[in-house]
PDB file of N, CA and C in Angstrom:
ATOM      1  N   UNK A   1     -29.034 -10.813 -29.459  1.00  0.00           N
ATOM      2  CA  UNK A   1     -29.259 -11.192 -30.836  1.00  0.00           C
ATOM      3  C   UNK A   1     -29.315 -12.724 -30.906  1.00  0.00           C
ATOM      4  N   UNK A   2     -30.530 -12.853 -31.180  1.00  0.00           N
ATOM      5  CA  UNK A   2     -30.290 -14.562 -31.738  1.00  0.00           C
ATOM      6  C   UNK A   2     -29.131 -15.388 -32.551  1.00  0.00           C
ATOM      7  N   UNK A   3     -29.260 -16.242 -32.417  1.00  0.00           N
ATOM      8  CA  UNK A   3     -27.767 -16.810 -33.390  1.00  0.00           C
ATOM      9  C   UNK A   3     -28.335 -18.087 -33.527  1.00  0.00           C
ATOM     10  N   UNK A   4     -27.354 -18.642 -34.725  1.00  0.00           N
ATOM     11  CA  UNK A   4     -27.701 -19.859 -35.459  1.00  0.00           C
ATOM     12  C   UNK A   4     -26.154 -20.127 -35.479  1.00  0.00           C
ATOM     13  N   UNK A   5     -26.505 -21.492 -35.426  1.00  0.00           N
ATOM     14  CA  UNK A   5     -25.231 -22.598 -36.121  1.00  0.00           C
ATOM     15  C   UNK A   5     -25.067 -22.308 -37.278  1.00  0.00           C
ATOM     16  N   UNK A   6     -23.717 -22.455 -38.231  1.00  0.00           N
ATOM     17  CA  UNK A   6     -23.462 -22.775 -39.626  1.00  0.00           C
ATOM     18  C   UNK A   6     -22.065 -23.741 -39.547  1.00  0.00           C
ATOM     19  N   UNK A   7     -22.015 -24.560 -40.906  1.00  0.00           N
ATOM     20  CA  UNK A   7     -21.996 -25.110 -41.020  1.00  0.00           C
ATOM     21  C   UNK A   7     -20.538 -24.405 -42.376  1.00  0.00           C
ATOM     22  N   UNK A   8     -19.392 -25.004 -42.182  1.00  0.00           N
ATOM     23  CA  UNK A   8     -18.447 -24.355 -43.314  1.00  0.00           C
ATOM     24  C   UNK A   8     -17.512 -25.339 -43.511  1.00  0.00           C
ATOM     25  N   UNK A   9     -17.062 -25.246 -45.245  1.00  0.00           N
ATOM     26  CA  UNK A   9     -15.751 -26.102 -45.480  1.00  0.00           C
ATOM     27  C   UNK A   9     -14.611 -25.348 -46.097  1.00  0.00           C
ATOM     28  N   UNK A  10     -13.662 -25.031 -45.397  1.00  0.00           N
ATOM     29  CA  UNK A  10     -12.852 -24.232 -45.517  1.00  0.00           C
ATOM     30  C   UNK A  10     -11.615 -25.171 -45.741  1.00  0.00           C
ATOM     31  N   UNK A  11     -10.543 -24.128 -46.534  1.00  0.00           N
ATOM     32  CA  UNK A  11      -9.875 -25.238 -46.633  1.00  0.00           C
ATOM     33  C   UNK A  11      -8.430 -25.484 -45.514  1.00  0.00           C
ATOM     34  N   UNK A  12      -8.204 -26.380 -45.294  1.00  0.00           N
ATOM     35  CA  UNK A  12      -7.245 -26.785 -44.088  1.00  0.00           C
ATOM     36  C   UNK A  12      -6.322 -25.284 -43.793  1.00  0.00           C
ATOM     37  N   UNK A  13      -5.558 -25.178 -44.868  1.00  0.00           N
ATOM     38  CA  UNK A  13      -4.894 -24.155 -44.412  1.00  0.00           C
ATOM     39  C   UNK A  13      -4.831 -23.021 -43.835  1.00  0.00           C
ATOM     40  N   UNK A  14      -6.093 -22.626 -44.449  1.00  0.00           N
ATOM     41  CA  UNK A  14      -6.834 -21.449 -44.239  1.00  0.00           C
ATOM     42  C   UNK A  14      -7.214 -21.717 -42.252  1.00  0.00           C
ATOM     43  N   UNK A  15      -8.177 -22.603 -42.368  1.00  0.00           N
ATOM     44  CA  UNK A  15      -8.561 -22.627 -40.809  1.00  0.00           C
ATOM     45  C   UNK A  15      -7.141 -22.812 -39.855  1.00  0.00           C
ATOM     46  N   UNK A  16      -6.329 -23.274 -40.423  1.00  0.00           N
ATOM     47  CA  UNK A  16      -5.225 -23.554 -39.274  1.00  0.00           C
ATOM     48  C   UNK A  16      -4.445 -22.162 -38.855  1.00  0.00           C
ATOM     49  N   UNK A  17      -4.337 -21.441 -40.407  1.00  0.00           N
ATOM     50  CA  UNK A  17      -4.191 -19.532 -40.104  1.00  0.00           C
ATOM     51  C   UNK A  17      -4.847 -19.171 -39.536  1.00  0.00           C
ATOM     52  N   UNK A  18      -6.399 -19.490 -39.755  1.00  0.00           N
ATOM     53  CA  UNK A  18      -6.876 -18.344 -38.805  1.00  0.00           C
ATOM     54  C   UNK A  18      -7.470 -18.789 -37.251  1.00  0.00           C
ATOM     55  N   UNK A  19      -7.279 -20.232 -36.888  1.00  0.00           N
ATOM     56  CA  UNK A  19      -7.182 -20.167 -35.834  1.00  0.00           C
ATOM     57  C   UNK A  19      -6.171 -19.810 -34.781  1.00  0.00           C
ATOM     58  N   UNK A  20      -4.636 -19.852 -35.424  1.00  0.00           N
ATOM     59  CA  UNK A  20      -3.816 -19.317 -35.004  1.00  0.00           C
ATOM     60  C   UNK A  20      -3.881 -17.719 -34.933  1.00  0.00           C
ATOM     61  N   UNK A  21      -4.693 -17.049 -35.929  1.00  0.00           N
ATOM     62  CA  UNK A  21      -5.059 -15.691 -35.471  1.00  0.00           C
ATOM     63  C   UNK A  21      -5.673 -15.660 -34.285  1.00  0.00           C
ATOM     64  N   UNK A  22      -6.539 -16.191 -34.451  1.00  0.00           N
ATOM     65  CA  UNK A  22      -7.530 -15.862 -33.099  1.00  0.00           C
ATOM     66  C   UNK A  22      -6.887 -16.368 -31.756  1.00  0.00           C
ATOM     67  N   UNK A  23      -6.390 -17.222 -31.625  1.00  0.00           N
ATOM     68  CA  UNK A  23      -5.400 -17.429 -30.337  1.00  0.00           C
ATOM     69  C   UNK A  23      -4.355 -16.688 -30.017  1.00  0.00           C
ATOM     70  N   UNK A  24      -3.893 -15.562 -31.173  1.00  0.00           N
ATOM     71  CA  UNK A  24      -2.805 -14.935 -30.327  1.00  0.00           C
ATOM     72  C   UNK A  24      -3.754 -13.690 -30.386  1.00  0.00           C
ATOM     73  N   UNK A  25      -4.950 -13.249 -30.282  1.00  0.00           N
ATOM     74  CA  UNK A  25      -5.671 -12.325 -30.090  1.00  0.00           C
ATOM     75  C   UNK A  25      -6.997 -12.529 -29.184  1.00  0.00           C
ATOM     76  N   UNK A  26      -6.307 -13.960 -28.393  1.00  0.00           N
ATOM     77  CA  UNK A  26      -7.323 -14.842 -27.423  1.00  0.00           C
ATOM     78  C   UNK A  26      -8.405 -13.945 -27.655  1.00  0.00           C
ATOM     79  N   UNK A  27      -9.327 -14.809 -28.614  1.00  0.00           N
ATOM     80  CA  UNK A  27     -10.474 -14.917 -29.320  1.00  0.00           C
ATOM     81  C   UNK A  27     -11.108 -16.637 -29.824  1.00  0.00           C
ATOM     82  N   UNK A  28     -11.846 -16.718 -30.084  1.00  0.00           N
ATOM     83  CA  UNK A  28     -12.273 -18.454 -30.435  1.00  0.00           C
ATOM     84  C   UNK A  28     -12.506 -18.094 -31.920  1.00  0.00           C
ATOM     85  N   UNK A  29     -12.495 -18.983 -32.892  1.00  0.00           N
ATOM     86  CA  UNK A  29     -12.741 -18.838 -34.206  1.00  0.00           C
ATOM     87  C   UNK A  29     -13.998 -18.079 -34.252  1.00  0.00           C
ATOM     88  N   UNK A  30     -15.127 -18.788 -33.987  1.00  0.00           N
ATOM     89  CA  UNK A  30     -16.211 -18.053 -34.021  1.00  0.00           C
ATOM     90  C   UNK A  30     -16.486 -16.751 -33.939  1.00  0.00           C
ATOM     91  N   UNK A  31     -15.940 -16.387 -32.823  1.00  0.00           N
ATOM     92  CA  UNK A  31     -15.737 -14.585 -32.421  1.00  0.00           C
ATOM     93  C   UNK A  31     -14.957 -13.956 -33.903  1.00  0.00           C
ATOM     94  N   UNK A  32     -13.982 -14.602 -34.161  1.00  0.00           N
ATOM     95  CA  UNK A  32     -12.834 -13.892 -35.166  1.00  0.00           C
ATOM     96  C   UNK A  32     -13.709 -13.745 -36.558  1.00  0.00           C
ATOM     97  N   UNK A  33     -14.270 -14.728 -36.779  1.00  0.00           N
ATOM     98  CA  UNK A  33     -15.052 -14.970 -38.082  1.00  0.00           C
ATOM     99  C   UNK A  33     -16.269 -14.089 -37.933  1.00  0.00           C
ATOM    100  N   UNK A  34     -17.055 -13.924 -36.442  1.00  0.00           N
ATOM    101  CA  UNK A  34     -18.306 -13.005 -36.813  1.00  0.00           C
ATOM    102  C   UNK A  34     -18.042 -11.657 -37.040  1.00  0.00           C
ATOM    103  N   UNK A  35     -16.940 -11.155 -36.255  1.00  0.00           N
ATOM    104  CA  UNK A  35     -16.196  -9.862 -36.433  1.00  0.00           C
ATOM    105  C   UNK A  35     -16.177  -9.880 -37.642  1.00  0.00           C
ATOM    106  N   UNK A  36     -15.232 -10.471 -38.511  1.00  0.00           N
ATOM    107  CA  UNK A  36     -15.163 -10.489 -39.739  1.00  0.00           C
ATOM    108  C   UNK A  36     -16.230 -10.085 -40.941  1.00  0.00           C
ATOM    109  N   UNK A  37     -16.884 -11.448 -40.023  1.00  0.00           N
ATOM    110  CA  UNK A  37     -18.020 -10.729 -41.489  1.00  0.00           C
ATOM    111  C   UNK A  37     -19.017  -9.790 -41.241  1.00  0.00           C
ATOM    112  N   UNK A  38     -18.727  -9.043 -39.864  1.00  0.00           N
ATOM    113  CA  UNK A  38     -19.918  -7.991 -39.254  1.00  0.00           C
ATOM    114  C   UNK A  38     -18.986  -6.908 -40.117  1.00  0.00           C
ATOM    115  N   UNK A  39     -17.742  -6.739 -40.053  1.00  0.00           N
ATOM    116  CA  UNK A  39     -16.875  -5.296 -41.253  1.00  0.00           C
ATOM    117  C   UNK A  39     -17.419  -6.140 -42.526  1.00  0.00           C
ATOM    118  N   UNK A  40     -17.557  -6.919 -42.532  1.00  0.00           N
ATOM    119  CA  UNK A  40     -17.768  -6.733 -44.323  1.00  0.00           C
ATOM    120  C   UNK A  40     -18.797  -6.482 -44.828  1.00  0.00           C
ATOM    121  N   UNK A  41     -19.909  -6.842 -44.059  1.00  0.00           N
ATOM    122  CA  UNK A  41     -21.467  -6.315 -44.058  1.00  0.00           C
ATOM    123  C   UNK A  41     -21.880  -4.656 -43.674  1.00  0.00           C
ATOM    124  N   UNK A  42     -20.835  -4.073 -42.889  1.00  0.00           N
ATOM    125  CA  UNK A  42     -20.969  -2.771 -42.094  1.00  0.00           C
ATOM    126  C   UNK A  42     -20.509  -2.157 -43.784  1.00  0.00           C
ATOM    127  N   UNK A  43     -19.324  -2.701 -44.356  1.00  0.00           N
ATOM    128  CA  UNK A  43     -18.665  -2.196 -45.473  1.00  0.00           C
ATOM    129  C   UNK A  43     -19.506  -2.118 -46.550  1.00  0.00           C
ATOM    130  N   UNK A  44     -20.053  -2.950 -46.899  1.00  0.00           N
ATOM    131  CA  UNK A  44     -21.145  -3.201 -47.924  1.00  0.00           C
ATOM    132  C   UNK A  44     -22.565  -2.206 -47.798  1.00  0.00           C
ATOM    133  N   UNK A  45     -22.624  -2.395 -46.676  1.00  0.00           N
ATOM    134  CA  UNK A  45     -24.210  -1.517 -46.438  1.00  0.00           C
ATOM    135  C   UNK A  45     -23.677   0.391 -46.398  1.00  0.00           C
ATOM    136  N   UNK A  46     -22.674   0.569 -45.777  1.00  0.00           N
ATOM    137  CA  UNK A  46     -22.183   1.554 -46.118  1.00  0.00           C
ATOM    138  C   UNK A  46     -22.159   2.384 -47.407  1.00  0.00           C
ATOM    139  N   UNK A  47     -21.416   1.207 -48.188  1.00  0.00           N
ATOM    140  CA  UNK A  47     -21.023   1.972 -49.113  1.00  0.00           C
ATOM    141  C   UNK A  47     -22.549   2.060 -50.358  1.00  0.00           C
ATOM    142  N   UNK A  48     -23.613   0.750 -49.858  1.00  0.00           N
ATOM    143  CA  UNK A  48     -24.812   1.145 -50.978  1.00  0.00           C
ATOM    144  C   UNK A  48     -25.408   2.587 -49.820  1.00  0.00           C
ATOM    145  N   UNK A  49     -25.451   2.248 -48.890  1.00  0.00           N
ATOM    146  CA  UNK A  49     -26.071   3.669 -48.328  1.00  0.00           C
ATOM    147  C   UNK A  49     -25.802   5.101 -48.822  1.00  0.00           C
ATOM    148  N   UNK A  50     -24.375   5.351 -49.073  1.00  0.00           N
ATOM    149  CA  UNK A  50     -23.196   6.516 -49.438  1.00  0.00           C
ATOM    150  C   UNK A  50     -23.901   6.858 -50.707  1.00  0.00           C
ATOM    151  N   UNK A  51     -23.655   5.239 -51.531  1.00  0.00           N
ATOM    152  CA  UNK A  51     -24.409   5.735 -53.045  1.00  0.00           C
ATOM    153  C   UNK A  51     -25.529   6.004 -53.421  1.00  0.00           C
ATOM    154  N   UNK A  52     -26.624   5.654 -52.975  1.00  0.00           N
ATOM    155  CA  UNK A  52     -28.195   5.657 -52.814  1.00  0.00           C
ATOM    156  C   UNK A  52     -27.830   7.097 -52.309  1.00  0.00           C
ATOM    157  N   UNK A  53     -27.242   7.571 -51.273  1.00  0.00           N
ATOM    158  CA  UNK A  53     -27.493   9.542 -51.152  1.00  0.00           C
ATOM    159  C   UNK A  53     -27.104  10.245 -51.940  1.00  0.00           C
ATOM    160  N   UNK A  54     -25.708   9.748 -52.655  1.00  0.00           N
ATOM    161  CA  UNK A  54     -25.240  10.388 -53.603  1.00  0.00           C
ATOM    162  C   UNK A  54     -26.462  10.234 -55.171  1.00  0.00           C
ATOM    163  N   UNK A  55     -26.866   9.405 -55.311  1.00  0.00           N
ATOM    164  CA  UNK A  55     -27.921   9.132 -56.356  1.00  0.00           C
ATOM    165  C   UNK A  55     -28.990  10.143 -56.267  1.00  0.00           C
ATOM    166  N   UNK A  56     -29.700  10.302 -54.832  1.00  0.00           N
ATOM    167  CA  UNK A  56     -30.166  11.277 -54.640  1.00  0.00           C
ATOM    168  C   UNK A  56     -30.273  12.538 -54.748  1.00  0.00           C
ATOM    169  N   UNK A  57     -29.208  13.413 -54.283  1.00  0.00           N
ATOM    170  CA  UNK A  57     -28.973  14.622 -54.571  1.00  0.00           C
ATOM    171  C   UNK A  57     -28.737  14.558 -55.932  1.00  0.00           C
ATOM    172  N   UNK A  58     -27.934  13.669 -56.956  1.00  0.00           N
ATOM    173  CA  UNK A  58     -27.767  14.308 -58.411  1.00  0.00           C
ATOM    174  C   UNK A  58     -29.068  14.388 -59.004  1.00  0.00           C
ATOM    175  N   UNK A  59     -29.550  13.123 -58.811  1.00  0.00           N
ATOM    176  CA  UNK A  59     -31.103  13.534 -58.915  1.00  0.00           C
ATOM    177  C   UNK A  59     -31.505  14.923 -59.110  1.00  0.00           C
ATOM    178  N   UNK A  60     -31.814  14.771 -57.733  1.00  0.00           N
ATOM    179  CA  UNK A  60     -31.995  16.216 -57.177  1.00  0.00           C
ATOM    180  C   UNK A  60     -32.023  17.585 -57.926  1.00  0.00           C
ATOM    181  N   UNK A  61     -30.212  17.291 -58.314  1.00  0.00           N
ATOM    182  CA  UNK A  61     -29.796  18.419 -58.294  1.00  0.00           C
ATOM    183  C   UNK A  61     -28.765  19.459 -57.879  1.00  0.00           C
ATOM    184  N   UNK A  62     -28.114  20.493 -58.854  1.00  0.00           N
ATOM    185  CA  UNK A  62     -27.653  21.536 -57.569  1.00  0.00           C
ATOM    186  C   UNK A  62     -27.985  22.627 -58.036  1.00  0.00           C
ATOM    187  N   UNK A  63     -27.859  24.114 -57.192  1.00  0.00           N
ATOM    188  CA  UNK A  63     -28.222  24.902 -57.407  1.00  0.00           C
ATOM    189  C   UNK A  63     -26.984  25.616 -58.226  1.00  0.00           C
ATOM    190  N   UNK A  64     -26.292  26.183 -59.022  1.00  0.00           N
ATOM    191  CA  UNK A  64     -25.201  26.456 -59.162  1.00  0.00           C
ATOM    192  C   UNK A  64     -25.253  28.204 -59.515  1.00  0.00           C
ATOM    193  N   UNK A  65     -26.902  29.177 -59.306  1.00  0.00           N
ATOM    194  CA  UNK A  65     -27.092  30.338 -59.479  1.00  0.00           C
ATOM    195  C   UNK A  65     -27.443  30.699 -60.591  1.00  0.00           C
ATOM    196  N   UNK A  66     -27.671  30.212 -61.654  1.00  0.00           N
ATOM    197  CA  UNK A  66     -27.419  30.347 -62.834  1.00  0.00           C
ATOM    198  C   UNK A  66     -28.898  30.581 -63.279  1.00  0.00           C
ATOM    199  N   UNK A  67     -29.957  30.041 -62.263  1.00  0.00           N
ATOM    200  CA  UNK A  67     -31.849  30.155 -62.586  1.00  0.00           C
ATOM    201  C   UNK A  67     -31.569  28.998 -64.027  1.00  0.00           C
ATOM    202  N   UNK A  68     -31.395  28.183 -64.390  1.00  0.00           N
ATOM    203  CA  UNK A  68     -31.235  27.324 -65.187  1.00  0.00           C
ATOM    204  C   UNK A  68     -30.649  28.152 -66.562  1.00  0.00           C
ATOM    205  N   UNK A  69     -30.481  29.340 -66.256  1.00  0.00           N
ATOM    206  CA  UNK A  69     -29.981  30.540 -67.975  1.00  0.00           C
ATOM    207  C   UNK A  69     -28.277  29.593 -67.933  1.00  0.00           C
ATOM    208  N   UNK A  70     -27.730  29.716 -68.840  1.00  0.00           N
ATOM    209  CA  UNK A  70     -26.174  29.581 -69.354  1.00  0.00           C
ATOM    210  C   UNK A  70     -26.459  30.622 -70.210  1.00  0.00           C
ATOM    211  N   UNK A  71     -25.610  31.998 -69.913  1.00  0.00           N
ATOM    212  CA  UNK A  71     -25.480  33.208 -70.669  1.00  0.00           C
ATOM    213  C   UNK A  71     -24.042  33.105 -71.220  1.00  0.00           C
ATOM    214  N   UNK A  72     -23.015  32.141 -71.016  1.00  0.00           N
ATOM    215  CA  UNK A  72     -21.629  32.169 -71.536  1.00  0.00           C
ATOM    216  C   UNK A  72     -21.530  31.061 -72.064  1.00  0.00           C
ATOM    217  N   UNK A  73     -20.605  30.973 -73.417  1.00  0.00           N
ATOM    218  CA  UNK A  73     -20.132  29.834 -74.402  1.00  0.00           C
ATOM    219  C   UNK A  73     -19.340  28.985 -73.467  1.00  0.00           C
ATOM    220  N   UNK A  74     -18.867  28.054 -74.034  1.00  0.00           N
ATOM    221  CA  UNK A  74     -17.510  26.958 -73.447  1.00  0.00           C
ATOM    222  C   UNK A  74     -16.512  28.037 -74.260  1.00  0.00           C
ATOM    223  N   UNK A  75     -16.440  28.148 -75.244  1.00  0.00           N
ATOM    224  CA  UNK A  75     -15.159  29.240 -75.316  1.00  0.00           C
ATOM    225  C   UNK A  75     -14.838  30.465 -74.315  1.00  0.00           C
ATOM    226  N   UNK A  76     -15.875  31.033 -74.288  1.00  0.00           N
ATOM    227  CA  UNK A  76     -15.582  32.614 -73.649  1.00  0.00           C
ATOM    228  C   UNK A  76     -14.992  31.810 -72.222  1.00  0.00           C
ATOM    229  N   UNK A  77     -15.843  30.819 -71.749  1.00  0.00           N
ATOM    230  CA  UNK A  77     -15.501  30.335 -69.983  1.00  0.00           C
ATOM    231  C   UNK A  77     -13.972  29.672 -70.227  1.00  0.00           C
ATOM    232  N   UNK A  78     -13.601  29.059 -71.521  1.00  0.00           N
ATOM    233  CA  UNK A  78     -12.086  28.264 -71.238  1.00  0.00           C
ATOM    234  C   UNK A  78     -11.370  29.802 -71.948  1.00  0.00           C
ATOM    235  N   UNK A  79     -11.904  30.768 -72.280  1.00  0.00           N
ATOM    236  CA  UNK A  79     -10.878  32.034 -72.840  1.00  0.00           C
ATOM    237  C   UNK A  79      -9.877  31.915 -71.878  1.00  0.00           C
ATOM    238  N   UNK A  80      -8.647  32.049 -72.584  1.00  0.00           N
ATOM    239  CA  UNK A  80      -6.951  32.224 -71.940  1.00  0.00           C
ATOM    240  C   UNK A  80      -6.980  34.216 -71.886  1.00  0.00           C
ATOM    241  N   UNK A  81      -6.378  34.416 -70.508  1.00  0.00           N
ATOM    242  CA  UNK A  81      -6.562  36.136 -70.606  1.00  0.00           C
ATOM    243  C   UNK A  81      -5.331  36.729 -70.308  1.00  0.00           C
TER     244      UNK A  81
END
């Protein structure tokens, strides 16, 4: 995979945490940070993927047997027996 330089201003504290992450998980910042944002992109695309199928099928549809008839009220179906 190709790669590019970037360029970030983070603030002190932050980089001094997380380079101390990445050294006790002997890793280099870089590595720790692409990981990072490769789950948050995996997370993101996921979850529009999940919804875009789910969008789909309601679309869609379900079959629930019924041939589109409703032959019973909301009363008779919530009747207590």
């Amino acid at each position: 995979m190709e790669r590019q330089n970037v360029t970030l201003s983070l603030p002190k504290a932050l980089l001094r945490k997380a380079k101390m992450i990445a050294a006790k998980r002997e890793k280099s910042l870089s590595e720790l940070l692409r990981e990072s944002l490769e789950e948050k992109v995996r997370q993101e695309t996921g979850y529009k993927e999940a919804m875009e199928r789910q969008i789909r099928l309601m679309k869609k549809g379900f079959d629930l047997g019924t041939k589109g008839q409703i032959t019973i009220s909301r009363d008779e179906l919530h009747e207590r027996r």
